[in-house]
N, C-alpha and C. Protein backbone atom coordinates (compact mmCIF):
# COMPACT_ATOMS: atom_id res chain seq x y z
N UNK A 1 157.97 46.13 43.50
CA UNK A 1 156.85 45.34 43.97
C UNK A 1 157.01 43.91 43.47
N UNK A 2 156.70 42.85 44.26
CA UNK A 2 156.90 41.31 43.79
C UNK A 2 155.63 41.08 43.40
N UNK A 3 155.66 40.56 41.96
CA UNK A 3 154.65 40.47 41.47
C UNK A 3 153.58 38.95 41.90
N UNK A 4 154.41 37.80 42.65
CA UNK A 4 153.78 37.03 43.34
C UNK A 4 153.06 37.45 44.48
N UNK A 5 153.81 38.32 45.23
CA UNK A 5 152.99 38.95 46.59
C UNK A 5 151.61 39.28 45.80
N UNK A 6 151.81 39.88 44.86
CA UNK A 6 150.57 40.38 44.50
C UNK A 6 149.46 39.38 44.02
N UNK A 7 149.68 38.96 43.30
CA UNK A 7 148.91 37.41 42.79
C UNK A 7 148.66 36.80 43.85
N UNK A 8 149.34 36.22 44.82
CA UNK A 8 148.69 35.83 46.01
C UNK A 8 147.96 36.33 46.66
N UNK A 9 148.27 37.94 46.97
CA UNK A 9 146.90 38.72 47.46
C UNK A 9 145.79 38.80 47.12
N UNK A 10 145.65 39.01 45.73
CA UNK A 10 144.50 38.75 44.95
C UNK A 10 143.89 37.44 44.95
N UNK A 11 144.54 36.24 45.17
CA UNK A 11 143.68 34.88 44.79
C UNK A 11 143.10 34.29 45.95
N UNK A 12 143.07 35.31 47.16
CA UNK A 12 141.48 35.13 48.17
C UNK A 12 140.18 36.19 47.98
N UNK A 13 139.02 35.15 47.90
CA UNK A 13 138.10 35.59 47.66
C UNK A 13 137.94 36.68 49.00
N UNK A 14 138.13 37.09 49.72
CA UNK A 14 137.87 37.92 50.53
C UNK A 14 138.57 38.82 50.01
N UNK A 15 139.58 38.78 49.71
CA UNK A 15 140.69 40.01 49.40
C UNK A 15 140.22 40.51 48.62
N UNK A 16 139.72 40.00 47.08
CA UNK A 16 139.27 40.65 46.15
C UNK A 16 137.88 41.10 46.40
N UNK A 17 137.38 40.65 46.96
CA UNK A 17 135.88 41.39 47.52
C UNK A 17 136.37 43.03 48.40
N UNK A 18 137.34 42.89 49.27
CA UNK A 18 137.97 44.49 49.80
C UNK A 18 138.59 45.56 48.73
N UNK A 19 139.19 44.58 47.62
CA UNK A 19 139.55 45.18 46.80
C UNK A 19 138.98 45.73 46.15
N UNK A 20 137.86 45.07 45.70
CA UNK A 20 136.62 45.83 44.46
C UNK A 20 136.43 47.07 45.15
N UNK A 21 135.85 46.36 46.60
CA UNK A 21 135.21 48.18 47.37
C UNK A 21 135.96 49.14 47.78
N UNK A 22 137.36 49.16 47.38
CA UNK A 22 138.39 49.92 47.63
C UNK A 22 138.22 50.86 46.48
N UNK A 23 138.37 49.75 45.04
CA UNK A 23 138.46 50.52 43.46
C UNK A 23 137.00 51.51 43.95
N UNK A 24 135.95 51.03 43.82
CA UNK A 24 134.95 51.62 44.00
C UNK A 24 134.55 52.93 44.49
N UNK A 25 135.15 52.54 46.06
CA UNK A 25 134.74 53.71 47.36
C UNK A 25 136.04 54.52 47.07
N UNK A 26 137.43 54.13 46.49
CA UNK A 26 138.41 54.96 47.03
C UNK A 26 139.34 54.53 48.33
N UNK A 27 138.28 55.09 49.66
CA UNK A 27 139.24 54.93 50.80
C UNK A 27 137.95 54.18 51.51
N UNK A 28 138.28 52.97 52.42
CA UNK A 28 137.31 52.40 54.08
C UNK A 28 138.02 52.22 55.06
N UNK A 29 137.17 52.66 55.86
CA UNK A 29 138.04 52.33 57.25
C UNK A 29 137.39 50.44 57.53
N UNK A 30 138.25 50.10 58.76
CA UNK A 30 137.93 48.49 58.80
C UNK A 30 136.13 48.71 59.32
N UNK A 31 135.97 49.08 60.34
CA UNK A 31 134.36 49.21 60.14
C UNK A 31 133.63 49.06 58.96
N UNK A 32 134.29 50.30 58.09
CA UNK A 32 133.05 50.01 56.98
C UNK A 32 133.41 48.56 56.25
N UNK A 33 134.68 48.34 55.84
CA UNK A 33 134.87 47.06 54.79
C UNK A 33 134.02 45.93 55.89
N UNK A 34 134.33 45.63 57.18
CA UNK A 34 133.43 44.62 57.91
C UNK A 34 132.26 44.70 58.17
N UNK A 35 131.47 45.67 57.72
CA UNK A 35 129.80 45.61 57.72
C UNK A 35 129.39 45.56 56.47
N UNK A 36 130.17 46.03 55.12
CA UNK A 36 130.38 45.60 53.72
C UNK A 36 130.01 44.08 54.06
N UNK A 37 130.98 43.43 54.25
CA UNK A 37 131.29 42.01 53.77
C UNK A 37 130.77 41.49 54.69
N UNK A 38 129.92 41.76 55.97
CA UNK A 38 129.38 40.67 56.72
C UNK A 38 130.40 40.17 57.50
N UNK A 39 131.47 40.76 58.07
CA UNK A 39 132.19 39.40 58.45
C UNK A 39 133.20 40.25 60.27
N UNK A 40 133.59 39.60 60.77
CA UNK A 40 134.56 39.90 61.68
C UNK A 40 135.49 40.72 61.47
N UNK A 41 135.75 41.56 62.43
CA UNK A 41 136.71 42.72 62.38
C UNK A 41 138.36 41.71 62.35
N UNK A 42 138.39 40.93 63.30
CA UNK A 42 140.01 40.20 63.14
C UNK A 42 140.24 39.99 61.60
N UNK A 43 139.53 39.31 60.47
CA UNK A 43 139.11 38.45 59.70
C UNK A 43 139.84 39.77 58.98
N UNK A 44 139.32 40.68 58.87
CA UNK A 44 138.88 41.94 57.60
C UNK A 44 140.50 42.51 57.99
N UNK A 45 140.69 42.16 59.70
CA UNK A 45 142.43 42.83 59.68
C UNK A 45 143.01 42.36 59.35
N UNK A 46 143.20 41.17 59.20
CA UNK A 46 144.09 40.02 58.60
C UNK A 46 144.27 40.11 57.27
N UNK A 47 142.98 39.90 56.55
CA UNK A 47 143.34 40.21 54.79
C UNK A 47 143.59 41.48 54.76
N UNK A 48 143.28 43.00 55.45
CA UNK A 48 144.10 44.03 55.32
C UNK A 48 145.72 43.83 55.68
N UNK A 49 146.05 43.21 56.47
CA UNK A 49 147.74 43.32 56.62
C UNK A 49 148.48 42.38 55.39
N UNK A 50 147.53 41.31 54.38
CA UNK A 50 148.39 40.92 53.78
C UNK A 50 148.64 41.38 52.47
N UNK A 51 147.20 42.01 52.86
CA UNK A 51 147.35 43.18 51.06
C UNK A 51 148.02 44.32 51.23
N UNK A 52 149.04 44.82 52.51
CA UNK A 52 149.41 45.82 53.26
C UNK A 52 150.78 45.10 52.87
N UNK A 53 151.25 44.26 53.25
CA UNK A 53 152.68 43.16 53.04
C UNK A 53 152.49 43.09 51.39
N UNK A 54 152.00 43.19 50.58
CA UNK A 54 152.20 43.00 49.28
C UNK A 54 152.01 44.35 48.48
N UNK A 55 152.18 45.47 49.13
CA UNK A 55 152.13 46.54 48.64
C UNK A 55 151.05 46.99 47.62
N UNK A 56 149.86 46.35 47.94
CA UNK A 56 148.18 46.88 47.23
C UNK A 56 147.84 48.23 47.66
N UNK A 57 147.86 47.64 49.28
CA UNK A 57 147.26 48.51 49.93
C UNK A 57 147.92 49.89 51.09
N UNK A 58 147.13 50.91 51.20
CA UNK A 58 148.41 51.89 52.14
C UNK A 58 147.03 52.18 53.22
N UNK A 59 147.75 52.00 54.78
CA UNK A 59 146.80 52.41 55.59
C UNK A 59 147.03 54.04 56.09
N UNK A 60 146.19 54.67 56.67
CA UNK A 60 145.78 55.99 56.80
C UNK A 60 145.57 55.94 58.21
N UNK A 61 145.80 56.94 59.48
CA UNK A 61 145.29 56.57 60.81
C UNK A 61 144.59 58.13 61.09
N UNK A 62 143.68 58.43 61.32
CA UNK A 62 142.77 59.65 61.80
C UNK A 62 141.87 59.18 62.92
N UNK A 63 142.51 59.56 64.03
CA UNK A 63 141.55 59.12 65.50
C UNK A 63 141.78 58.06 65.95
N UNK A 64 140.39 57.43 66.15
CA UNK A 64 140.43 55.89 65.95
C UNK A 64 140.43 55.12 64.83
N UNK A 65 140.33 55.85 63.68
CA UNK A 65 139.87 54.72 62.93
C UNK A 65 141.50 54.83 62.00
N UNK A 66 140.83 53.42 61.37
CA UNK A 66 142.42 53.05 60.18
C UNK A 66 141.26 53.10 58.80
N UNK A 67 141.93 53.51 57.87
CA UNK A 67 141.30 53.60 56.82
C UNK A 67 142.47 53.14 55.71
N UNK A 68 142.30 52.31 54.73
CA UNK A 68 142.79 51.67 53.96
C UNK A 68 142.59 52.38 52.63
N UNK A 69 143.50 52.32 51.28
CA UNK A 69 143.14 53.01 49.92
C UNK A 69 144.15 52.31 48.98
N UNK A 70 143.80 51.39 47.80
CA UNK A 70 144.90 51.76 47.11
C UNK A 70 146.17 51.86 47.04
N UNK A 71 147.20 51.68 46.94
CA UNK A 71 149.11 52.29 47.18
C UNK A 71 148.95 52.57 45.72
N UNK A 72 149.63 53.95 45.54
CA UNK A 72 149.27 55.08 44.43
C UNK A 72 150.51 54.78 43.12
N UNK A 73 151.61 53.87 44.38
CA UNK A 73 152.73 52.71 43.68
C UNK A 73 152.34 51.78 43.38
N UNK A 74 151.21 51.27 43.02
CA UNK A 74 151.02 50.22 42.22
C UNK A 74 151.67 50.14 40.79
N UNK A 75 151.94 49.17 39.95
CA UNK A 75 152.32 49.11 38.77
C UNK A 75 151.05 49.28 37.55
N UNK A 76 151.20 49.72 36.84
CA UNK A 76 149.91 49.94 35.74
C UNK A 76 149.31 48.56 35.88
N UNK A 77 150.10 47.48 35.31
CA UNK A 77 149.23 46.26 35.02
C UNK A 77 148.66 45.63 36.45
N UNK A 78 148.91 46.12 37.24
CA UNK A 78 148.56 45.31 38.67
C UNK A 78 147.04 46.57 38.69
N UNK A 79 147.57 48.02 38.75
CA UNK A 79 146.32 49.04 38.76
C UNK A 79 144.84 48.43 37.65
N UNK A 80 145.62 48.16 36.96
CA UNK A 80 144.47 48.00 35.57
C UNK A 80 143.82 46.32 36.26
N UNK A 81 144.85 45.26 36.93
CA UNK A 81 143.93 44.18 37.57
C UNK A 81 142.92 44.28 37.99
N UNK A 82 143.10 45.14 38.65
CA UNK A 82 142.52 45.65 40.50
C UNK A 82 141.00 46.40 39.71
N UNK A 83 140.95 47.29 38.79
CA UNK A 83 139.65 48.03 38.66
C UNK A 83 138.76 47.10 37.75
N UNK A 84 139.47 46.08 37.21
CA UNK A 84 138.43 44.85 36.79
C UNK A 84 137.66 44.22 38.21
N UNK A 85 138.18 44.51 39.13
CA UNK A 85 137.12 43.70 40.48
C UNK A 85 135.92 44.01 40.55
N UNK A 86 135.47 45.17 40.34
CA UNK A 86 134.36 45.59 40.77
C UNK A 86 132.74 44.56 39.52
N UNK A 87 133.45 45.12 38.60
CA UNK A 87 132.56 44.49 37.82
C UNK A 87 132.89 42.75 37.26
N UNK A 88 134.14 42.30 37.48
CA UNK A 88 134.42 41.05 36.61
C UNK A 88 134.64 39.76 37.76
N UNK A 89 135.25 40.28 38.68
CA UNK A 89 135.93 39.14 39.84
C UNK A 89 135.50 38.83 41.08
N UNK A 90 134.60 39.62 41.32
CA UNK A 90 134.49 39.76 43.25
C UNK A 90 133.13 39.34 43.15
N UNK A 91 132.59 38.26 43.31
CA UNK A 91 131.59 37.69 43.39
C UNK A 91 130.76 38.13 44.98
N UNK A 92 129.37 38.93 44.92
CA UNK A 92 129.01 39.01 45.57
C UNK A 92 129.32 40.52 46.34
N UNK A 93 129.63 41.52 44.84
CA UNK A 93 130.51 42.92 44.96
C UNK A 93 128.73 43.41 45.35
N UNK A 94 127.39 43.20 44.56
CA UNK A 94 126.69 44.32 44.89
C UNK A 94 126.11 44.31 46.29
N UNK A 95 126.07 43.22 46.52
CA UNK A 95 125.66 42.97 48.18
C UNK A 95 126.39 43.57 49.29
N UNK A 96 127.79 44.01 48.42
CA UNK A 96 128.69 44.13 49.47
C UNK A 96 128.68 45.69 49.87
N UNK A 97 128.45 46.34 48.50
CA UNK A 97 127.84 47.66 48.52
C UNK A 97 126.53 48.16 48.90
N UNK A 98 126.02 47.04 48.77
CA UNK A 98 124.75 47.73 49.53
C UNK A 98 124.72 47.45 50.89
N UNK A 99 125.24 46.48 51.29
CA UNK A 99 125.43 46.30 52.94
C UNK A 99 126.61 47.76 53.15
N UNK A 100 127.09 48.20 52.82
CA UNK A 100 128.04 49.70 53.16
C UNK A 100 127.40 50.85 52.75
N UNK A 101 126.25 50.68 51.80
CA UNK A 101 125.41 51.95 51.54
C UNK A 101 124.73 52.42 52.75
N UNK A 102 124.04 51.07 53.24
CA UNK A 102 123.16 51.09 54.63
C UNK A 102 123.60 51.07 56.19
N UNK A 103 124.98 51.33 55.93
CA UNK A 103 125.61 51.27 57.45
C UNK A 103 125.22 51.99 58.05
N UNK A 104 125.13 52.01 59.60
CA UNK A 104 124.75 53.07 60.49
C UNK A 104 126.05 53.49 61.26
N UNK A 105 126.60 54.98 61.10
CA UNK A 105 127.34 55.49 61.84
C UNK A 105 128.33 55.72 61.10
N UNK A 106 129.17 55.26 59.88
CA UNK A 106 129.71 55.43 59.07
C UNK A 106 130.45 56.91 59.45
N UNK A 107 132.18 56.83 59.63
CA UNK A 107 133.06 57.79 59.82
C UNK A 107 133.09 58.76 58.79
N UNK A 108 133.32 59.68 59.34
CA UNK A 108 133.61 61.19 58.52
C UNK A 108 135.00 61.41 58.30
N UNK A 109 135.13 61.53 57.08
CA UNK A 109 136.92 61.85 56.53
C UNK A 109 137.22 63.14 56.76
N UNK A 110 138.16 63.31 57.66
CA UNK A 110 138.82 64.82 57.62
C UNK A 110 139.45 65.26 56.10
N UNK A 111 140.45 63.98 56.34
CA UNK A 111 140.90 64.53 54.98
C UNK A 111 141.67 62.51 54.39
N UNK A 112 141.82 63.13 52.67
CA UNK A 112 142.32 61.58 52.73
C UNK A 112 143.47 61.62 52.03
């Protein structure tokens, strides 16, 4: 893993806002992270493919939906970055959870 890819992934505030709710939730599909964060589905695919190119993130496909989690290859010190988001880095993490607590329609995991 290049440890710049990674540092660059991390040093957009959007990214680390997907990231926190990743550590958090585990697994989202793009629906949920874009009603999380308020924002456009292109927007939410875009910072998913570059945290996808820097080996953060691993996507999942069931149906329609894509669901994002984690890469289980992360390096310890990059793992141990990443679960400081929730509480230390992602400005604007509880809003983001509560806008995903309250979603309507929210996908059902077969399996993850």
């Amino acid at each position: 893993m290049d440890t710049q890819l990674v540092f660059d992934a991390v040093a957009d505030a959007t990214r680390r806002r997907i990231l926190a709710l990743l550590v958090d939730q585990g697994e989202l599909c793009v629906c949920e992270l874009t009603a999380a964060l308020d924002d456009i589905q292109p927007k939410i695919s875009r910072h998913l493919g570059v945290l996808k190119d820097a080996g953060v993130v691993i996507p999942r496909r069931e149906g329609t939906w894509m669901f994002y989690r984690l890469s289980p290859s992360l390096p310890a010190w990059a793992a141990a970055l990443l679960k400081t988001l929730p509480d230390a880095a992602a400005a604007g993490f509880k809003a983001d959870l509560k806008r995903l607590k309250v979603m309507a329609g929210r996908p059902q995991r077969c399996a993850a």
